[in-house]
Protein backbone atom coordinates (compact mmCIF):
# COMPACT_ATOMS: atom_id res chain seq x y z
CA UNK A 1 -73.26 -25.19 239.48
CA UNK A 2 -75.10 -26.80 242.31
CA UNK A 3 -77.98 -28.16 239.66
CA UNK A 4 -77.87 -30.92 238.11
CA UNK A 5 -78.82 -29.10 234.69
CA UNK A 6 -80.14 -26.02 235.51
CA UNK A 7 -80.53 -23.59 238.08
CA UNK A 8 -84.01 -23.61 237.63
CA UNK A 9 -84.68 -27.31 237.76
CA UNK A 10 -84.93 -27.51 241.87
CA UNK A 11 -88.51 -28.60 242.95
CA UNK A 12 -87.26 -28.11 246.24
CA UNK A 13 -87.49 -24.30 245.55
CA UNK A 14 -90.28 -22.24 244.57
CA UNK A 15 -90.23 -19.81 241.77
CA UNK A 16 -91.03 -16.34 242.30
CA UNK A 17 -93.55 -16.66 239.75
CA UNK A 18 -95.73 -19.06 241.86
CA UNK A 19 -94.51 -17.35 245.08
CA UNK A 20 -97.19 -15.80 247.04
CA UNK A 21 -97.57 -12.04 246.00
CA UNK A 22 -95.68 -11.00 249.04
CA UNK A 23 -92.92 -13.26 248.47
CA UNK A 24 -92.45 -12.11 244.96
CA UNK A 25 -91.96 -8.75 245.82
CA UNK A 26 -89.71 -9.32 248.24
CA UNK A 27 -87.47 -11.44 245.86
CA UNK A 28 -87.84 -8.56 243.29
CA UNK A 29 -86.98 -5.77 245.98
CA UNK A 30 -83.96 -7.71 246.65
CA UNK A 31 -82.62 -8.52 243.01
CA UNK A 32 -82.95 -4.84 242.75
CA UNK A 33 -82.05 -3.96 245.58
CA UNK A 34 -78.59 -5.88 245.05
CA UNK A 35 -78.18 -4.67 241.78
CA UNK A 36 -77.89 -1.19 243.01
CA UNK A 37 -75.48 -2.07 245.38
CA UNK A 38 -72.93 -3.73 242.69
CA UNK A 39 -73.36 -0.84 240.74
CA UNK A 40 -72.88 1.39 243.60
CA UNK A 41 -69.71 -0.84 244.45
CA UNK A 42 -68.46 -0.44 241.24
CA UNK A 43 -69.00 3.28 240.75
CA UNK A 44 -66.60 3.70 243.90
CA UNK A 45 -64.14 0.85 242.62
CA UNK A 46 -63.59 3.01 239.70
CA UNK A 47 -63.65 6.20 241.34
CA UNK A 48 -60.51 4.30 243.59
CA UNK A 49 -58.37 3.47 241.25
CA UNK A 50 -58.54 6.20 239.15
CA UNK A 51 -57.58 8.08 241.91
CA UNK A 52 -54.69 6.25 242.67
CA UNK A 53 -51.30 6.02 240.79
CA UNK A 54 -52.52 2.56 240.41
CA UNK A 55 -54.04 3.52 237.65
CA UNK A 56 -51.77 4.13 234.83
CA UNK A 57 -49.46 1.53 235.79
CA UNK A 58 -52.71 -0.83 235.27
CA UNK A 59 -53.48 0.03 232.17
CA UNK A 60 -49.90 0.02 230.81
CA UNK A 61 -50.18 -3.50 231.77
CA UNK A 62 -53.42 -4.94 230.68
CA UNK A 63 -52.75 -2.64 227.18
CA UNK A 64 -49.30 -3.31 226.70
CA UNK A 65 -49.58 -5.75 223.97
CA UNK A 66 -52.21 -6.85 222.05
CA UNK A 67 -51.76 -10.28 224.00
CA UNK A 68 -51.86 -8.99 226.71
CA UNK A 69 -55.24 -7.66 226.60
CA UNK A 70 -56.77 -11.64 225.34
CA UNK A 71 -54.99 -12.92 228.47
CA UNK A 72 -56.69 -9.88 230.40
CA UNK A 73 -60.07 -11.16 229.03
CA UNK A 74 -59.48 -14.60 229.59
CA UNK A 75 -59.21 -14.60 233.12
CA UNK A 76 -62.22 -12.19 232.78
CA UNK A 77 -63.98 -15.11 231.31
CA UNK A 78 -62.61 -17.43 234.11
CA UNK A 79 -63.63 -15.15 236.86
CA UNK A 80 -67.23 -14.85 235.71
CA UNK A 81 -67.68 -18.26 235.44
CA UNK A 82 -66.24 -18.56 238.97
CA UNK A 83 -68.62 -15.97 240.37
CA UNK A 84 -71.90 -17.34 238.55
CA UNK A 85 -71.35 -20.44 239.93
CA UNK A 86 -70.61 -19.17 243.82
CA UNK A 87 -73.50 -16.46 243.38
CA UNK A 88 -76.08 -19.86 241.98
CA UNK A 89 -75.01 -21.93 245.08
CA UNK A 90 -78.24 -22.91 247.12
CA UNK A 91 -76.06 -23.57 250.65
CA UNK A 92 -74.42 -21.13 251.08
CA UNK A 93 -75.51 -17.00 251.19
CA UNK A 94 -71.55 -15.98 252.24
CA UNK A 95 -70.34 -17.83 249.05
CA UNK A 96 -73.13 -16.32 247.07
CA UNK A 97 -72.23 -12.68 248.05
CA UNK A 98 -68.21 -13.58 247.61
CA UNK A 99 -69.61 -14.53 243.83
CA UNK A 100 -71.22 -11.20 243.50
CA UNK A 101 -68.58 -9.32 245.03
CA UNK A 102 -65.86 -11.40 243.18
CA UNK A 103 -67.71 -10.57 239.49
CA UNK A 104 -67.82 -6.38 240.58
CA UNK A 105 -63.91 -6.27 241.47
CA UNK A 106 -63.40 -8.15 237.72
CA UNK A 107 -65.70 -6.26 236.39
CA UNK A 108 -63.87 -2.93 237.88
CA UNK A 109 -60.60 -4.25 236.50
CA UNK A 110 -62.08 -4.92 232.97
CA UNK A 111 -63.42 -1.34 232.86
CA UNK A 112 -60.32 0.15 233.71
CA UNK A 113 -58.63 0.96 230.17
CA UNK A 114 -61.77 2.44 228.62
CA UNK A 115 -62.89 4.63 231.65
CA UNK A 116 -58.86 5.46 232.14
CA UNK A 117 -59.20 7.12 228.30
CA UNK A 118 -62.83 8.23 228.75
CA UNK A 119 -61.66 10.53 231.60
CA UNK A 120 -58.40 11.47 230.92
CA UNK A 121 -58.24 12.89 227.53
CA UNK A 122 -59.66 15.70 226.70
CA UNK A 123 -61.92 15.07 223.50
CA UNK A 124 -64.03 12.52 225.84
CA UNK A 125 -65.16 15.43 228.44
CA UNK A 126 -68.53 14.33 229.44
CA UNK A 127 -68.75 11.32 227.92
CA UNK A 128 -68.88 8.96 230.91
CA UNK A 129 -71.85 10.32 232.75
CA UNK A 130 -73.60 10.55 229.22
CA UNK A 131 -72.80 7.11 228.58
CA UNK A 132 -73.96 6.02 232.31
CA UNK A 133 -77.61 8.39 231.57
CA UNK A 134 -78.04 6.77 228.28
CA UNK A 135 -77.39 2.89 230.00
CA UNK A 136 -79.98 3.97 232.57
CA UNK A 137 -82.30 4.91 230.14
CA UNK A 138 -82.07 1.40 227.83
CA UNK A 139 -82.43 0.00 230.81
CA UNK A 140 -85.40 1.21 232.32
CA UNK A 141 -87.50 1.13 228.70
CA UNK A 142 -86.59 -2.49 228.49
CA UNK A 143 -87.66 -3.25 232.29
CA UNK A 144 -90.47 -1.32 231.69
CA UNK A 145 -91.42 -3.95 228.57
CA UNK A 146 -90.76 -7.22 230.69
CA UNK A 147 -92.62 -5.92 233.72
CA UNK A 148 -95.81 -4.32 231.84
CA UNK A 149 -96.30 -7.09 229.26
CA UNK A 150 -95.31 -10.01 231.70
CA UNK A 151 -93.77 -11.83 228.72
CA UNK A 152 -91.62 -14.44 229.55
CA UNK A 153 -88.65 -13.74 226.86
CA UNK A 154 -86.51 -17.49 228.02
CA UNK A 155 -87.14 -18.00 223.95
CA UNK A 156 -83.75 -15.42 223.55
CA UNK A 157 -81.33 -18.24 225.40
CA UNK A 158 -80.45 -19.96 222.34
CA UNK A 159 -79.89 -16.62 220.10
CA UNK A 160 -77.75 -15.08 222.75
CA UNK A 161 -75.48 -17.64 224.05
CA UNK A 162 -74.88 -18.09 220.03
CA UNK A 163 -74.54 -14.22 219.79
CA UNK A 164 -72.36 -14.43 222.71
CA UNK A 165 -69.85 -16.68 221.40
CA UNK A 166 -69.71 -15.22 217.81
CA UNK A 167 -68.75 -11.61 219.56
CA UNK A 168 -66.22 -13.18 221.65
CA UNK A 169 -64.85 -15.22 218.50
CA UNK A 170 -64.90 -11.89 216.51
CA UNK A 171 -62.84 -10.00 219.50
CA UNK A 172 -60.40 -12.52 219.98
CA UNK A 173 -59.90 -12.96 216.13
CA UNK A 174 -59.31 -8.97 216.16
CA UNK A 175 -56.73 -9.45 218.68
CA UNK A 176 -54.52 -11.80 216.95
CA UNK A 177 -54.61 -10.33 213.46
CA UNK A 178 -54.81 -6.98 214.67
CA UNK A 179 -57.51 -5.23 213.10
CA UNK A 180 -60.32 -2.94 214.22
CA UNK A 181 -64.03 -3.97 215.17
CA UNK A 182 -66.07 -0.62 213.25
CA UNK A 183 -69.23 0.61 214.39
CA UNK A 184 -71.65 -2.14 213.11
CA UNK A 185 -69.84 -4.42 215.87
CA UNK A 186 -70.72 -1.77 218.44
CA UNK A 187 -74.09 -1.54 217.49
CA UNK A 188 -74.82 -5.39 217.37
CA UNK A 189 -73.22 -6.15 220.73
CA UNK A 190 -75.36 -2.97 222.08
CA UNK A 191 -78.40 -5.12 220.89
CA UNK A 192 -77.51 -8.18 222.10
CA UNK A 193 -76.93 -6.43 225.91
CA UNK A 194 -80.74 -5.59 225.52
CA UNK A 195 -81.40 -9.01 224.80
CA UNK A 196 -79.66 -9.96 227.81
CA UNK A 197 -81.35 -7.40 229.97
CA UNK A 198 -84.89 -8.60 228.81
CA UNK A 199 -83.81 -12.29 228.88
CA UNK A 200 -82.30 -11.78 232.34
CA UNK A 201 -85.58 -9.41 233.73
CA UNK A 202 -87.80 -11.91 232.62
CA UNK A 203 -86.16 -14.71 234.75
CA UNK A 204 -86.68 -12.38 237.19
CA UNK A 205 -89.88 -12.42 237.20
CA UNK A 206 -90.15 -16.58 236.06
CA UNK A 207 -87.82 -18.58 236.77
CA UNK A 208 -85.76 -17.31 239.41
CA UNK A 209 -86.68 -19.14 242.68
CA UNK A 210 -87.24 -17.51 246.16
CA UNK A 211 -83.37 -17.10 247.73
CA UNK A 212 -81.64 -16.27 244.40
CA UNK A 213 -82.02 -12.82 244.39
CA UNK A 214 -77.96 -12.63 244.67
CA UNK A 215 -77.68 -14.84 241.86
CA UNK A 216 -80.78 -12.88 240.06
CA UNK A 217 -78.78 -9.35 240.44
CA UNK A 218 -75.19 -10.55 239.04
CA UNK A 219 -76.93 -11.76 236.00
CA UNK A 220 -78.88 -8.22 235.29
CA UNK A 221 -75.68 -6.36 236.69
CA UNK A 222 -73.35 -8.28 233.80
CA UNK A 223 -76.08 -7.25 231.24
CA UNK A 224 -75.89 -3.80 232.40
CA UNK A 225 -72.18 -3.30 232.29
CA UNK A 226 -72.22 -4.71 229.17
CA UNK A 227 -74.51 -2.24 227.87
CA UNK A 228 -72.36 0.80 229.32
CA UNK A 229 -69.43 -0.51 227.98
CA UNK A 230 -70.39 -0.33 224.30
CA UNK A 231 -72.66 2.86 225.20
CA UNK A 232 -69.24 4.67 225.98
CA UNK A 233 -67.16 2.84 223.57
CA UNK A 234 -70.13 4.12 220.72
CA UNK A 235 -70.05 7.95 222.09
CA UNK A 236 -66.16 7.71 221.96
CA UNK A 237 -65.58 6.78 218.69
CA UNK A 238 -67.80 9.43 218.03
CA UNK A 239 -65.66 12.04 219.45
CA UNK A 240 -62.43 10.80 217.58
């Protein structure tokens, strides 16, 4: 991280709070802007390799053991950590947009299994655009909230990087002892993706500073694909 303790703590740069009103919109045109784009990127990532005999093979892989799929989600972990920092960097634009680019291809890849199932067996028809309508909606009503009240909702931090740890403890804990995470898991983690989404929109709009707007977007696309993926995995199980 190029901060000493925070991205946020650089006088140097001006937040687009305090930004003149042109300069804020910019910035926000641009976080969105970008967001698209990685979500756009994504959607044809997907669409790739489940095109492609890659696919299967893939998934065979990163399923094949129950080990196999922590080890998969470590190096998740790894790569995001990777990409925040690169997309945070305040020299260099390239390495932020390698950050961004690096968290959609891992992102892709993490996606894989689920959307491999989603699509492929009958029982899920429809499920993945339902899923994707249903994210889009959350989404928007909770954008809507930061945006119209101006709230600043920084308070969550805290709550959700504890949140955030206890679901990955619970995950990895159902991967070694082999048992199943029911529908109350799915239902917390879907709240705690809205958390993110109106922690993450409300840094948009104050803390964020003028030039992070690649930075800005990764952070609101990881919220996003977050929320999709236990969208989908919550209209599955309700299928089986």
């Amino acid at each position: 991280m190029e901060y000493a303790t925070n991205p946020y703590d650089a006088q140097r740069y001006s937040t687009a709070a305090l930004a003149a009103v042109d300069e804020q919109a910019s910035f926000i045109a641009k976080t969105y802007l970008h967001l698209v784009g990685a979500v756009g990127a994504l959607v044809v990532l997907e669409f790739f390799l489940l095109q492609t005999p890659l696919a299967q093979p893939m998934v065979r892989l990163m399923m094949g053991t129950q080990y196999s799929w922590l080890v998969v989600l470590g190096l998740f972990m790894g790569v995001n950590w990777i990409a925040n920092s690169w997309a945070l960097s305040a020299t260099s634009l390239p390495k932020q947009y390698m950050g961004l680019g690096l968290y959609v291809v891992a992102q892709a890849i993490i996606l894989l299994p689920m959307l491999y199932f989603a699509t492929s067996v009958p029982a899920y028809a429809g499920v993945v655009p339902t899923a994707a309508l249903a994210t889009l909606g959350l989404f928007a009503a909770l954008t809507a909230v930061v945006f119209i009240t101006r709230r600043d909702f920084s308070f969550l931090r805290s709550l959700l990087m504890f949140g955030g740890l206890a679901a990955v403890g619970f995950i990895v804990c159902a991967i070694i002892f082999n048992f199943t995470l029911g529908p109350i898991f799915t239902y917390v983690m879907i709240a705690l993706a809205c958390g993110y989404i109106l922690y993450d929109t409300s840094n948009v709009l104050h803390h964020y500073r003028i030039g992070q707007h690649v930075a800005a977007s990764l952070a609101l696309f990881a919220s996003v694909a977050l929320l999709f993926w236990y969208i989908l995995r919550l209209f599955m199980s309700s299928r089986d």
